[in-house]
C-alpha atoms as a PDB file:
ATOM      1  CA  UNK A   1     159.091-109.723 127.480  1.00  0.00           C
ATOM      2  CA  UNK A   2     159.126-108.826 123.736  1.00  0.00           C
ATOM      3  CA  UNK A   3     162.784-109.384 121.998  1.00  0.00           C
ATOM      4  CA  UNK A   4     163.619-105.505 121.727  1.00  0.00           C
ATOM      5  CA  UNK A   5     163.681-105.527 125.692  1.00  0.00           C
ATOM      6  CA  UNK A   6     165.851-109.292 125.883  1.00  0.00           C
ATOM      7  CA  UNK A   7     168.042-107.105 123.266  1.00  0.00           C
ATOM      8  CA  UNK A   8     168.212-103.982 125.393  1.00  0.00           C
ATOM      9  CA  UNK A   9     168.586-106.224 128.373  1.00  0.00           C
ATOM     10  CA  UNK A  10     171.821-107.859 126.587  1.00  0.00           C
ATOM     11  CA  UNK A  11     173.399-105.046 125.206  1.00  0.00           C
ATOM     12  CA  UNK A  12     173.225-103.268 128.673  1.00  0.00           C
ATOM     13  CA  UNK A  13     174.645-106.412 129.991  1.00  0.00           C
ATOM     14  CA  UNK A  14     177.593-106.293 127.883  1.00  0.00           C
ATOM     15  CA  UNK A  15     178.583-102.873 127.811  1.00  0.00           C
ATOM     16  CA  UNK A  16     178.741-102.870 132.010  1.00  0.00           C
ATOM     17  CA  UNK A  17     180.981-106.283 131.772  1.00  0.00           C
ATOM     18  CA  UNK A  18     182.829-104.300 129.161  1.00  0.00           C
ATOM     19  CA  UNK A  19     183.328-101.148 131.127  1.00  0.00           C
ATOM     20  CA  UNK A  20     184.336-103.640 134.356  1.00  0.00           C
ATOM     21  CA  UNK A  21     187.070-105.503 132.131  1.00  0.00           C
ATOM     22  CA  UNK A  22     185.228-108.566 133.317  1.00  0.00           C
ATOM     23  CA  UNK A  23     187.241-110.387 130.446  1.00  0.00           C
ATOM     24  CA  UNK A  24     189.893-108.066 129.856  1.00  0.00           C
ATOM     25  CA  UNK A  25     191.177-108.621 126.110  1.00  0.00           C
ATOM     26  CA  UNK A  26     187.998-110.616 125.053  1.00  0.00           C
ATOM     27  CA  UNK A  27     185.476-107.234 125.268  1.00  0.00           C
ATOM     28  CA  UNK A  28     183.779-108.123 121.970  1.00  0.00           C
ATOM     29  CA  UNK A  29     183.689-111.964 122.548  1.00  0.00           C
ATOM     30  CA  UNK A  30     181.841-111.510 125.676  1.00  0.00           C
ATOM     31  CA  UNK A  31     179.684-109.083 124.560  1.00  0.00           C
ATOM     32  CA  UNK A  32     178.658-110.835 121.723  1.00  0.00           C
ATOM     33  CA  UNK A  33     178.020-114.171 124.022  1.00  0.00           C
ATOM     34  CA  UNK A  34     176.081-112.130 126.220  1.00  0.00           C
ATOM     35  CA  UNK A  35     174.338-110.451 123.594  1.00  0.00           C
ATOM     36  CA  UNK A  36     173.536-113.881 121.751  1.00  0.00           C
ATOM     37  CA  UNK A  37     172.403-115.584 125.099  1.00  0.00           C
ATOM     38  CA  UNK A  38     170.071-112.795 125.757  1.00  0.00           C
ATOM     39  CA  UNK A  39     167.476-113.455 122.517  1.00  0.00           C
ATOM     40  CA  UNK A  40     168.231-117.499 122.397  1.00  0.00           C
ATOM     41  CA  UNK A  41     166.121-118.581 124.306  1.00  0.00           C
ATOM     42  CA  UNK A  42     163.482-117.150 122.563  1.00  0.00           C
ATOM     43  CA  UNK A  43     164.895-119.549 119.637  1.00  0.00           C
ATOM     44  CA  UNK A  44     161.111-121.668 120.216  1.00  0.00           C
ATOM     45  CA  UNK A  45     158.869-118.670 119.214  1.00  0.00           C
ATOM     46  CA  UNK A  46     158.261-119.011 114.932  1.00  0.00           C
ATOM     47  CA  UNK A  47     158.506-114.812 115.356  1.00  0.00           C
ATOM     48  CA  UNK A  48     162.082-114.958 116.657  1.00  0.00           C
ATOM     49  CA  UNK A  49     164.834-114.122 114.484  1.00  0.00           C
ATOM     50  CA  UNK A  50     166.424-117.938 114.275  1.00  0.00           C
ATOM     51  CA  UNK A  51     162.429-118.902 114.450  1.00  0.00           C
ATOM     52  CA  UNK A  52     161.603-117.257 111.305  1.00  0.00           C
ATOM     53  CA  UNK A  53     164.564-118.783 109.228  1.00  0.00           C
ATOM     54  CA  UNK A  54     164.620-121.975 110.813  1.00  0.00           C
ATOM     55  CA  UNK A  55     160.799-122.416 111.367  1.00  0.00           C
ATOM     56  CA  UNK A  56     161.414-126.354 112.640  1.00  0.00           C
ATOM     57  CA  UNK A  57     162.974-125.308 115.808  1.00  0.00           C
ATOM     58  CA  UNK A  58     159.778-123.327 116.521  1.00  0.00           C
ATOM     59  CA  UNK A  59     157.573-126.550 115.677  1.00  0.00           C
ATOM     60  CA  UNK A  60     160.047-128.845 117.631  1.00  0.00           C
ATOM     61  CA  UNK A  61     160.610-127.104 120.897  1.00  0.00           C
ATOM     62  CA  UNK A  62     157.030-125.635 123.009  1.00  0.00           C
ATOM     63  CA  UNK A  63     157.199-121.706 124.086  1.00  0.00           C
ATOM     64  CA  UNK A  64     158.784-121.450 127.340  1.00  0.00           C
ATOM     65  CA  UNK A  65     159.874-124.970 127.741  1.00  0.00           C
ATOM     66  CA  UNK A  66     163.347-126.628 127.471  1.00  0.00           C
ATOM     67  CA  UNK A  67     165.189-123.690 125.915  1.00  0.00           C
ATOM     68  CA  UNK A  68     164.095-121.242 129.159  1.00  0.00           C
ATOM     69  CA  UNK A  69     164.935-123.551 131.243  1.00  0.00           C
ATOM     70  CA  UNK A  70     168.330-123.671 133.572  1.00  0.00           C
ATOM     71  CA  UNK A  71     169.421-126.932 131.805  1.00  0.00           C
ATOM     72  CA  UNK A  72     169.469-125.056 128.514  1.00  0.00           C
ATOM     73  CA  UNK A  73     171.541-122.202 129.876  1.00  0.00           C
ATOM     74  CA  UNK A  74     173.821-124.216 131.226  1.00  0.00           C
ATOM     75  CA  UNK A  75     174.869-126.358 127.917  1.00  0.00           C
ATOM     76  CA  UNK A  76     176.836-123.435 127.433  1.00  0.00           C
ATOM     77  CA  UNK A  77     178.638-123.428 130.551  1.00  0.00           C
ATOM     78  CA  UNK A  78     182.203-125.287 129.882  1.00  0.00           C
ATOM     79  CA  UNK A  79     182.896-123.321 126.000  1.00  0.00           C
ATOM     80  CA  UNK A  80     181.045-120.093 126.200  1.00  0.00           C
ATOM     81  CA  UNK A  81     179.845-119.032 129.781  1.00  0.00           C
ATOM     82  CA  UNK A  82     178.878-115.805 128.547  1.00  0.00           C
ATOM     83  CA  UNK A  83     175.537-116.933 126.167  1.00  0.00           C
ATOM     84  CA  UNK A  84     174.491-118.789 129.597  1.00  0.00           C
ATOM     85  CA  UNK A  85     175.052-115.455 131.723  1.00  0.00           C
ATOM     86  CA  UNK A  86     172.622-113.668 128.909  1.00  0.00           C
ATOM     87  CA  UNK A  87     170.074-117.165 128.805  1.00  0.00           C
ATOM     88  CA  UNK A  88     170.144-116.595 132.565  1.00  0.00           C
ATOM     89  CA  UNK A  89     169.438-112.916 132.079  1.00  0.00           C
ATOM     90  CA  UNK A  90     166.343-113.918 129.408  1.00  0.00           C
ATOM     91  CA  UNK A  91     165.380-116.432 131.880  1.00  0.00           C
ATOM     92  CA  UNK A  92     164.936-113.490 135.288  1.00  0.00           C
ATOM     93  CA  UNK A  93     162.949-111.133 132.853  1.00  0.00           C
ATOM     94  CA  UNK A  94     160.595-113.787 131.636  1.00  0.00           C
ATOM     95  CA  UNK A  95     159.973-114.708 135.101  1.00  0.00           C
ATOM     96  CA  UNK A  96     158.043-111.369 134.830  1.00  0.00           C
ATOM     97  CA  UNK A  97     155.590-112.183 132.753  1.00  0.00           C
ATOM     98  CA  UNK A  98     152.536-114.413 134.505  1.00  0.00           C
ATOM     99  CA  UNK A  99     153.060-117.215 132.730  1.00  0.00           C
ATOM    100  CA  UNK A 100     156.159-117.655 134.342  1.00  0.00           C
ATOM    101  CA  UNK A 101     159.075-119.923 133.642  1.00  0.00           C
ATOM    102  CA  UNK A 102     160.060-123.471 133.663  1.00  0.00           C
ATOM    103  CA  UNK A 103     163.547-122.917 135.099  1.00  0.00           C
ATOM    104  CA  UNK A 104     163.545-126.881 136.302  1.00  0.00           C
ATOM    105  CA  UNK A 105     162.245-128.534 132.568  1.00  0.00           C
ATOM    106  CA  UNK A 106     161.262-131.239 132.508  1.00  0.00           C
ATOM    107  CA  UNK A 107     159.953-130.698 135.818  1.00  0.00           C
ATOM    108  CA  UNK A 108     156.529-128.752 135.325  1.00  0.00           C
ATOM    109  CA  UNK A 109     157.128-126.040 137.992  1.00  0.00           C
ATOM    110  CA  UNK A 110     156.549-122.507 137.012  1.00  0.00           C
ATOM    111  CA  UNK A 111     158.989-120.032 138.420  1.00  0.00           C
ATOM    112  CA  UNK A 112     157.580-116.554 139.019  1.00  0.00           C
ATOM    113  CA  UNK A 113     158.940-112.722 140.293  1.00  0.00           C
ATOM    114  CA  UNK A 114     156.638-110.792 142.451  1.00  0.00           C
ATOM    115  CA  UNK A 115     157.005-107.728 139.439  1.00  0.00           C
ATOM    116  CA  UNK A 116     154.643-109.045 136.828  1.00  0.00           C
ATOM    117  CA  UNK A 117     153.805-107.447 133.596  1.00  0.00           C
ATOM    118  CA  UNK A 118     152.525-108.469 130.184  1.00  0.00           C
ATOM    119  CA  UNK A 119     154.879-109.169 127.433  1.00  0.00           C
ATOM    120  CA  UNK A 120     154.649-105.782 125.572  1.00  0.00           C
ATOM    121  CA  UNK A 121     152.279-104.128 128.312  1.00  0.00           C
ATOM    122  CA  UNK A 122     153.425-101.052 130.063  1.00  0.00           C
ATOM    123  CA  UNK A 123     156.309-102.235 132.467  1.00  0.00           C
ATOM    124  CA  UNK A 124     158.305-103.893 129.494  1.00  0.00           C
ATOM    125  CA  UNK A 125     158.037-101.182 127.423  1.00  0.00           C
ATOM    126  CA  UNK A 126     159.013 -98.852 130.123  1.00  0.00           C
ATOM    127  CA  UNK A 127     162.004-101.523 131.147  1.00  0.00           C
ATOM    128  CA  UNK A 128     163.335-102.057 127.547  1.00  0.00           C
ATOM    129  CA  UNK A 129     163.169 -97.778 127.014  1.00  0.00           C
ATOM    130  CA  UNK A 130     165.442 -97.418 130.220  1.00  0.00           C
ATOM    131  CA  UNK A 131     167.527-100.618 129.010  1.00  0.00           C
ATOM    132  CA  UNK A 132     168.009 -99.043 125.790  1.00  0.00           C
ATOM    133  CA  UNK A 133     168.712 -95.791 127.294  1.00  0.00           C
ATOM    134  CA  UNK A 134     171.180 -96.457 129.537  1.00  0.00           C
ATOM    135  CA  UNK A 135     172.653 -99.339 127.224  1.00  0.00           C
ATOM    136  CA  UNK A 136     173.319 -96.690 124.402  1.00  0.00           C
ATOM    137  CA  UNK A 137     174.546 -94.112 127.387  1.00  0.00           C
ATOM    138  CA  UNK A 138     176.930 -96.560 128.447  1.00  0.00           C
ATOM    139  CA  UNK A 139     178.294 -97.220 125.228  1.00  0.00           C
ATOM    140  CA  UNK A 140     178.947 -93.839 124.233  1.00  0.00           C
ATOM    141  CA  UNK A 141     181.140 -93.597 127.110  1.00  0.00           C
ATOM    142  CA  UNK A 142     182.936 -96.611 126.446  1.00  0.00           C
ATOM    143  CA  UNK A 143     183.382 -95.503 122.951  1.00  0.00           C
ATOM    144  CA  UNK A 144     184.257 -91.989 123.243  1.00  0.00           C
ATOM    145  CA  UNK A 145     186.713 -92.540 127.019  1.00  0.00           C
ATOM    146  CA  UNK A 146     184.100 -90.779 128.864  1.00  0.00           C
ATOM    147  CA  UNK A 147     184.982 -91.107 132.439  1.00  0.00           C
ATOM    148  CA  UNK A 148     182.447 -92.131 134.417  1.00  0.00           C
ATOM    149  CA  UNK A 149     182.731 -91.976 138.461  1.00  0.00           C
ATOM    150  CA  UNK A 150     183.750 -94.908 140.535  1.00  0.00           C
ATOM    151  CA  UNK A 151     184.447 -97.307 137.244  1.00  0.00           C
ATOM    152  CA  UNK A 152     187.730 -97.366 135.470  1.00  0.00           C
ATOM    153  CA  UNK A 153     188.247 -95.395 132.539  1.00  0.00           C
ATOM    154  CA  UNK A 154     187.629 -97.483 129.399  1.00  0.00           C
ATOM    155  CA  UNK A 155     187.553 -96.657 125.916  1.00  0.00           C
ATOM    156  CA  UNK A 156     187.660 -98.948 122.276  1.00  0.00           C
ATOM    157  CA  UNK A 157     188.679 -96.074 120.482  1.00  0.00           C
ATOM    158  CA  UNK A 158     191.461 -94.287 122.084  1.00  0.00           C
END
């Protein structure tokens, strides 16, 4: 998947957890942990954002290798759970693409979802557009105390 639709994928994340109250008092930390976990992974790709300004991370680590890889997530774990819930979310849409993913580095398995596409082909340009949508949808409502049915009312600003 191409980072706009990781992005879209985390932002979406973050603005259900904050519309739950999953960490009540901590909304922005957790988004921003889920946010940040959602593009990290991608941190071995020399056209990533912390690729392009640290470009020996890119030489150092192989696409697809240790940093999408369960083991990476989960360095996270014990001081900020929420960048491995967004790795993990990176992780299921990368599955997607044929390649597939090393979930079990160093162990050369490639971990696969039956709903393939190419990264920028049709299906994750279609998924990051609905992401996006419903992402900036969902944080409308959280910003502007827009009820919506069957979640508690939420709002930053009032």
């Amino acid at each position: 998947m191409k980072g706009s639709t990781h992005l879209a994928s985390g932002v979406l994340a973050a603005a259900v957890c904050t519309t739950l109250n999953v960490q009540e008092g901590s909304e922005l930390a957790l988004a921003a942990g889920i946010i940040i976990g959602s593009v990290l992974p991608d941190i071995d790709k020399s056209s990533s954002l912390i690729g392009r300004h640290v470009p020996i991370i890119p030489i150092l680590l192989k696409h697809r290798g240790v940093s999408h890889s369960l083991l990476f997530a989960a360095l996270f774990l014990p001081f900020a759970p929420a960048v491995t819930a967004g790795c993990i979310i990176h992780l299921v849409l990368d599955m997607m693409n044929p390649a597939g993913v090393n979930l079990l580095w160093p162990w050369g398995k490639k971990f696969r979802l039956p709903i393939r596409g190419k990264s920028g082909g049709w299906m994750d340009r279609l998924m990051g557009s609905v992401m996006w949508a419903l992402a900036l949808l969902l944080v409308a409502c959280i910003c502007f105390g827009v009820e919506i049915p069957g979640l508690p009312k939420t709002s930053v600003l009032l």
